[in-house]
C-alpha atoms as a PDB file:
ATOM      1  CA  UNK A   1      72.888 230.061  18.848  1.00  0.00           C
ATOM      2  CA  UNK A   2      70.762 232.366  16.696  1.00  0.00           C
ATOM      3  CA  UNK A   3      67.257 231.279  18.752  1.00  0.00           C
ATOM      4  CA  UNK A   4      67.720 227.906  17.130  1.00  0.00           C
ATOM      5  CA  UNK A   5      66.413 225.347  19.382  1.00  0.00           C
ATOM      6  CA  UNK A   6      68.988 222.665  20.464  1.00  0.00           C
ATOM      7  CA  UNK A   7      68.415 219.160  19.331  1.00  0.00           C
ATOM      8  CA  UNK A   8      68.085 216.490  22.231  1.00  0.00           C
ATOM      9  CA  UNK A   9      70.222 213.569  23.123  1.00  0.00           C
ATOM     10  CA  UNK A  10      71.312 211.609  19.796  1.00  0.00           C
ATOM     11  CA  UNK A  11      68.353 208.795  19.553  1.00  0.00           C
ATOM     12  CA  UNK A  12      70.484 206.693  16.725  1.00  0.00           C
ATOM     13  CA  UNK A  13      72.739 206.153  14.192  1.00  0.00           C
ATOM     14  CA  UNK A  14      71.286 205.405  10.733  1.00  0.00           C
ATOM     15  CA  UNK A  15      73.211 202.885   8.680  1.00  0.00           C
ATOM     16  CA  UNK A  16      72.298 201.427   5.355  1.00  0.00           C
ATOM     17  CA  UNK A  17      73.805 197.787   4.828  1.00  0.00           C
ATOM     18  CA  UNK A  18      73.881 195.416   1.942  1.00  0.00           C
ATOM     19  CA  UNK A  19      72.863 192.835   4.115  1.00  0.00           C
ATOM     20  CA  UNK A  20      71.050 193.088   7.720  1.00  0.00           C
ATOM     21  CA  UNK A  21      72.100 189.837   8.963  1.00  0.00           C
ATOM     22  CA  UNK A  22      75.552 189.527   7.501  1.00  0.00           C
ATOM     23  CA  UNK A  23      76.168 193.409   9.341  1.00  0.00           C
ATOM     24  CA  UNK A  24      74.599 192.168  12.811  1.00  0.00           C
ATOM     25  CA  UNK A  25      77.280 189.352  12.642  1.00  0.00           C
ATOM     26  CA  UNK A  26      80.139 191.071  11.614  1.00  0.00           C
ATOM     27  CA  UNK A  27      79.587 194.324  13.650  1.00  0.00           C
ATOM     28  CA  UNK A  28      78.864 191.472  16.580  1.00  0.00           C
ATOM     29  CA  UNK A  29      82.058 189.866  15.955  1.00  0.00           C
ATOM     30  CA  UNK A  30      84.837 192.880  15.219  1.00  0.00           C
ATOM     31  CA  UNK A  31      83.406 195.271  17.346  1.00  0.00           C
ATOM     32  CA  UNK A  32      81.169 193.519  20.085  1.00  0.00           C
ATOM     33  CA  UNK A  33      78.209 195.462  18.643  1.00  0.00           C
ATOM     34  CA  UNK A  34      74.975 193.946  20.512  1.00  0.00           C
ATOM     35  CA  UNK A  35      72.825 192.571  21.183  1.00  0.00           C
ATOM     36  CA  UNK A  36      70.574 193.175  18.226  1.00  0.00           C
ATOM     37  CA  UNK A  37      66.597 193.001  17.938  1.00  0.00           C
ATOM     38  CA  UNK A  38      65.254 192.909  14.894  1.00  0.00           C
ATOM     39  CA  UNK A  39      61.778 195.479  13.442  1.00  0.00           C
ATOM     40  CA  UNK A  40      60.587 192.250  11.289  1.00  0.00           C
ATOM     41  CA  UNK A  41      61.315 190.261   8.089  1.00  0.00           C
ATOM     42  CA  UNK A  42      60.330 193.723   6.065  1.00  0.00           C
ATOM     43  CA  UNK A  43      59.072 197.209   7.162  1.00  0.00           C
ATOM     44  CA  UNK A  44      57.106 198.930   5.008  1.00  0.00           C
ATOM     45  CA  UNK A  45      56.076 202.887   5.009  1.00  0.00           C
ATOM     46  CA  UNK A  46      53.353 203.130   2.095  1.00  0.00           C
ATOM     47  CA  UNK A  47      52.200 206.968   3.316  1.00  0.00           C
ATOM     48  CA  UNK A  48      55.828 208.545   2.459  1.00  0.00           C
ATOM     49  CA  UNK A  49      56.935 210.954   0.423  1.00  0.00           C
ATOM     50  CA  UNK A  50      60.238 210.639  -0.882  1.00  0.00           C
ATOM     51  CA  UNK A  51      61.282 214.009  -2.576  1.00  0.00           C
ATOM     52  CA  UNK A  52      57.789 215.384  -2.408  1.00  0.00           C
ATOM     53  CA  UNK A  53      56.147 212.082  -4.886  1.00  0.00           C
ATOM     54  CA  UNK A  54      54.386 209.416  -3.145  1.00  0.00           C
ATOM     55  CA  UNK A  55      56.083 206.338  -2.753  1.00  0.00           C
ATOM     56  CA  UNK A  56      56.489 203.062  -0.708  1.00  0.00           C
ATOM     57  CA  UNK A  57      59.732 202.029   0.885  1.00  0.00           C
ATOM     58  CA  UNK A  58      60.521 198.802   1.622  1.00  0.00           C
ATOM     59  CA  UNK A  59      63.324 197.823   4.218  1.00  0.00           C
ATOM     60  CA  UNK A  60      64.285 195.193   6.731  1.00  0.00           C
ATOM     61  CA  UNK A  61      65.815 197.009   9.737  1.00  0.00           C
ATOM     62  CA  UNK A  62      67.627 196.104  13.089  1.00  0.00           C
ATOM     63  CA  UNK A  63      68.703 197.854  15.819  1.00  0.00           C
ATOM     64  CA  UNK A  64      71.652 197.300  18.223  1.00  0.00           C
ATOM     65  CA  UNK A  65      73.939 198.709  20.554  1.00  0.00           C
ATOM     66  CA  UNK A  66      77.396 200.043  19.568  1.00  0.00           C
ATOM     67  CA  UNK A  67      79.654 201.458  22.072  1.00  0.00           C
ATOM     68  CA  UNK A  68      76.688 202.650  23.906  1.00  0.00           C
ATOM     69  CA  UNK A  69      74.836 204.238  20.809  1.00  0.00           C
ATOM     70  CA  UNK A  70      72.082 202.912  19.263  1.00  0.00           C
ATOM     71  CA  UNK A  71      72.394 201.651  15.787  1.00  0.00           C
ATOM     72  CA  UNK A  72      70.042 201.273  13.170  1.00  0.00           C
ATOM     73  CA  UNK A  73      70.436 199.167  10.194  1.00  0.00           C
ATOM     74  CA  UNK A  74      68.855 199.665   7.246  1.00  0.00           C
ATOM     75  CA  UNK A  75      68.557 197.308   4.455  1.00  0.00           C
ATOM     76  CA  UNK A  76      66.524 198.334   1.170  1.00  0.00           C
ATOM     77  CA  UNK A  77      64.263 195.674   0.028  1.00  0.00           C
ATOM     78  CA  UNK A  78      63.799 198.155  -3.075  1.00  0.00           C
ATOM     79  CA  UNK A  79      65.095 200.630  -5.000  1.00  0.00           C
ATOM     80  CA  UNK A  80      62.995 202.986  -4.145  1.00  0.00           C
ATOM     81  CA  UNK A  81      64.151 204.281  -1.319  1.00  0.00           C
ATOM     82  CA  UNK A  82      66.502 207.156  -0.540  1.00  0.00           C
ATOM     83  CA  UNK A  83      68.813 204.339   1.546  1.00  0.00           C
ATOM     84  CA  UNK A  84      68.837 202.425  -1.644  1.00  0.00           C
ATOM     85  CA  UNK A  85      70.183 205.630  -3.784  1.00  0.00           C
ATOM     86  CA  UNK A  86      72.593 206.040  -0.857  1.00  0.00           C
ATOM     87  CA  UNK A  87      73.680 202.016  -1.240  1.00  0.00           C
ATOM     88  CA  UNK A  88      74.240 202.412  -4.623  1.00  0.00           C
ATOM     89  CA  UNK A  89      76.253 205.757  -4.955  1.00  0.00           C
ATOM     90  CA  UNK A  90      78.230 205.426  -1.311  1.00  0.00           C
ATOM     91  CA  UNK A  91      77.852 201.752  -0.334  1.00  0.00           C
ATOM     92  CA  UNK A  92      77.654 200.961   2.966  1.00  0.00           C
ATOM     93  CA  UNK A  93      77.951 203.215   5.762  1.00  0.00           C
ATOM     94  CA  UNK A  94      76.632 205.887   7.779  1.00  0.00           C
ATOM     95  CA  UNK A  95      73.145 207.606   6.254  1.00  0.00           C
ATOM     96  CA  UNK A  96      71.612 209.798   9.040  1.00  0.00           C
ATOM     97  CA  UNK A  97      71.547 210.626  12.567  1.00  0.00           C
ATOM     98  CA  UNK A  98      68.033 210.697  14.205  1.00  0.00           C
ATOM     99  CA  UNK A  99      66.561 212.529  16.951  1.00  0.00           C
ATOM    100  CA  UNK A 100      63.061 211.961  19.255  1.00  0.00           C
ATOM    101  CA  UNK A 101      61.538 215.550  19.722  1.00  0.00           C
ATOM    102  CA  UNK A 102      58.966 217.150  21.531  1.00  0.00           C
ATOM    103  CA  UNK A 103      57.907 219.878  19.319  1.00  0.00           C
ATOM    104  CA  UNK A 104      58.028 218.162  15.606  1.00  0.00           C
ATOM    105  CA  UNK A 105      56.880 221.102  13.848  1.00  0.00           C
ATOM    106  CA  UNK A 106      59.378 223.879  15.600  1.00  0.00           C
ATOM    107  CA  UNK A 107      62.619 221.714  15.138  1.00  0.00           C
ATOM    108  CA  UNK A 108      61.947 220.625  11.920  1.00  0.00           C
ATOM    109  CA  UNK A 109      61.715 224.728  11.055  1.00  0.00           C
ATOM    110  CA  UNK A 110      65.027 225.126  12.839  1.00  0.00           C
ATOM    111  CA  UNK A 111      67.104 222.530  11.268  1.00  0.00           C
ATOM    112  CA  UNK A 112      65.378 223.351   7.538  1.00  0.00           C
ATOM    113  CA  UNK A 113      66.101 227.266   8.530  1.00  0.00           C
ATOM    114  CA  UNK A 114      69.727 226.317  10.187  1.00  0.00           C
ATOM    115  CA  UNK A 115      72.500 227.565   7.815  1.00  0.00           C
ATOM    116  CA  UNK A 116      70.997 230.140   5.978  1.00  0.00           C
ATOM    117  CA  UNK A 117      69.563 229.885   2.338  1.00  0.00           C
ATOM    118  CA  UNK A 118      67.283 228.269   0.835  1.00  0.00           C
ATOM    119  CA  UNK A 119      65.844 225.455   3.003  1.00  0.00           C
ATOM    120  CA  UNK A 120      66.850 221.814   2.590  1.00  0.00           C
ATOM    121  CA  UNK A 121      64.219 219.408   0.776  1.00  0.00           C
ATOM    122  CA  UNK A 122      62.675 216.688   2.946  1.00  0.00           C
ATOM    123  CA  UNK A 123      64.190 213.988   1.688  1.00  0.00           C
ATOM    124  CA  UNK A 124      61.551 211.592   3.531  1.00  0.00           C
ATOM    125  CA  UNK A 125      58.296 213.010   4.772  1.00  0.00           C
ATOM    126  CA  UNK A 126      56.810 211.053   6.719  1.00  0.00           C
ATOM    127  CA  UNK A 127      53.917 213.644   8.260  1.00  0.00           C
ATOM    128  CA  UNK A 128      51.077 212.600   6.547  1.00  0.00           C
ATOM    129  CA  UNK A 129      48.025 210.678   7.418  1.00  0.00           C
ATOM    130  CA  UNK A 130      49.148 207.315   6.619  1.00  0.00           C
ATOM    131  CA  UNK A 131      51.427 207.680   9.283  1.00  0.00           C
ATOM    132  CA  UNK A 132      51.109 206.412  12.993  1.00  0.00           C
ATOM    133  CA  UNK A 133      53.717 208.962  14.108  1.00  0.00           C
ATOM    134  CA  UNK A 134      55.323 212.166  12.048  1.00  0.00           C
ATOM    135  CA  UNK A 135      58.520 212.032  11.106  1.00  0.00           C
ATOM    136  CA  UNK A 136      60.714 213.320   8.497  1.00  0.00           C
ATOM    137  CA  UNK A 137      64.519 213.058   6.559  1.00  0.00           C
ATOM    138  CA  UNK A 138      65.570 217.060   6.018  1.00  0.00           C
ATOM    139  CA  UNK A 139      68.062 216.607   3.007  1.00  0.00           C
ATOM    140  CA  UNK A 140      72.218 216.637   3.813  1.00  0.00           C
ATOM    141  CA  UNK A 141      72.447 219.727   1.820  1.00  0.00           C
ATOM    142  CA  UNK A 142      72.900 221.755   4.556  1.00  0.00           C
ATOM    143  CA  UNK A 143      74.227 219.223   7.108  1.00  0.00           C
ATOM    144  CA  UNK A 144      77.747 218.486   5.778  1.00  0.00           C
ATOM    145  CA  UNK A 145      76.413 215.301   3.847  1.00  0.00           C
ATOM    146  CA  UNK A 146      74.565 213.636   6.911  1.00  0.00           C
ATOM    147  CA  UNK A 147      70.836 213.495   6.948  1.00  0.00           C
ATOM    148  CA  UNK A 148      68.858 214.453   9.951  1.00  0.00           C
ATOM    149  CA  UNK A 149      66.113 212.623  10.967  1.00  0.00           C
ATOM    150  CA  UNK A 150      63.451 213.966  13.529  1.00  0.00           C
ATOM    151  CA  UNK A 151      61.088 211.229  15.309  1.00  0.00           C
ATOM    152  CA  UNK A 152      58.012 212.931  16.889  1.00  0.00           C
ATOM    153  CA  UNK A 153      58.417 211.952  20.515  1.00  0.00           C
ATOM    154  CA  UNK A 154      54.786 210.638  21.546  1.00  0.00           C
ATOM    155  CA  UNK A 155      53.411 208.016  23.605  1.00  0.00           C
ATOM    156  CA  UNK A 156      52.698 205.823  20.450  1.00  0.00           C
ATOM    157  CA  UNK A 157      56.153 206.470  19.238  1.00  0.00           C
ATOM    158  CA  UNK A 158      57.807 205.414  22.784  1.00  0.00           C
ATOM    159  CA  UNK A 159      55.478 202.570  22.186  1.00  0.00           C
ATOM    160  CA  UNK A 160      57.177 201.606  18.961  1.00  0.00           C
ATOM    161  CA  UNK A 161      60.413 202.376  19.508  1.00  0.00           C
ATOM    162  CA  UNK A 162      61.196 203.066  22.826  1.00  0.00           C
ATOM    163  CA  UNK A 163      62.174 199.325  23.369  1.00  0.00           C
ATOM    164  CA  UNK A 164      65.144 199.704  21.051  1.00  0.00           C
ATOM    165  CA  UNK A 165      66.702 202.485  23.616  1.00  0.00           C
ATOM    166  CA  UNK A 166      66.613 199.942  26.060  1.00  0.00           C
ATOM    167  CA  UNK A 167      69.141 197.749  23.927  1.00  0.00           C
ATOM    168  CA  UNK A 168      72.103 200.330  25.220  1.00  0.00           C
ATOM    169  CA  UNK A 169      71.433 200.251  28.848  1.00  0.00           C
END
């Protein structure tokens, strides 16, 4: 494998929607998606950088189980965001696939190195000090058109967002 560290277990699918609600109930309904639990009316993440320039993203989010994967929807609130560029140029659908790790700062090297090249952009990073836990978008460039997202796995992020896993057991 090159000395590239293997990502862990798959922590969620990313997927932007149109509408948060109107996606819990159809995905609920067609597929038996469920149950969902909502992150709040809006989510904000002020201390971002979206292609290296400060900027605030705004979504509403959910999470739910899907065939025993965890699904995350993702509603932009703004156009700001890369999930609203996404919305706009793909409409709905799949936008990243998201992984808790233990060492943050070796696998983000290793998937930014993976491929060869010039390394992918970050197209969220979300490292800095505004932040209550690091995490980052590394661009699809290099990833067949999905982006990866890495979630440092600490006890304030299992605190966060460790209740969602629990939604697909």
């Amino acid at each position: 494998m090159n000395g590239i560290p293997a990502l862990p277990g798959l922590y969620h699918l990313g997927w932007v929607v149109r509408d948060c609600a109107a996606a819990q109930e159809e995905l609920s309904a067609r597929l038996g998606a469920g149950p969902f639990r909502s992150a709040g009316e809006e989510s904000r993440f002020d201390g971002v950088l979206v292609r290296g320039k400060p900027t605030s993203v705004r979504l509403r989010i959910a999470f739910g189980a899907l065939g025993g994967v965890l699904l995350e929807l993702l509603e932009p609130l703004d156009d700001q965001s890369p999930h609203a560029e996404f919305l706009a140029s793909h409409g709905e659908g799949l936008h990243h696939l998201a992984f808790l790790v233990d060492d943050f700062d070796e696998q983000l090297a290793a998937v930014r190195a993976a491929g060869g090249g010039a390394p992918p952009d970050l197209l969220i990073d979300g490292t800095g000090p505004g932040n209550p836990v690091r995490w980052a978008y590394v661009d699809a460039g290099n990833a067949h058109g999905t982006v990866i997202e890495l979630l440092e796995r600490t006890p304030l992020s299992l605190e966060l967002f460790g209740g969602f896993i629990e939604l697909v057991r």
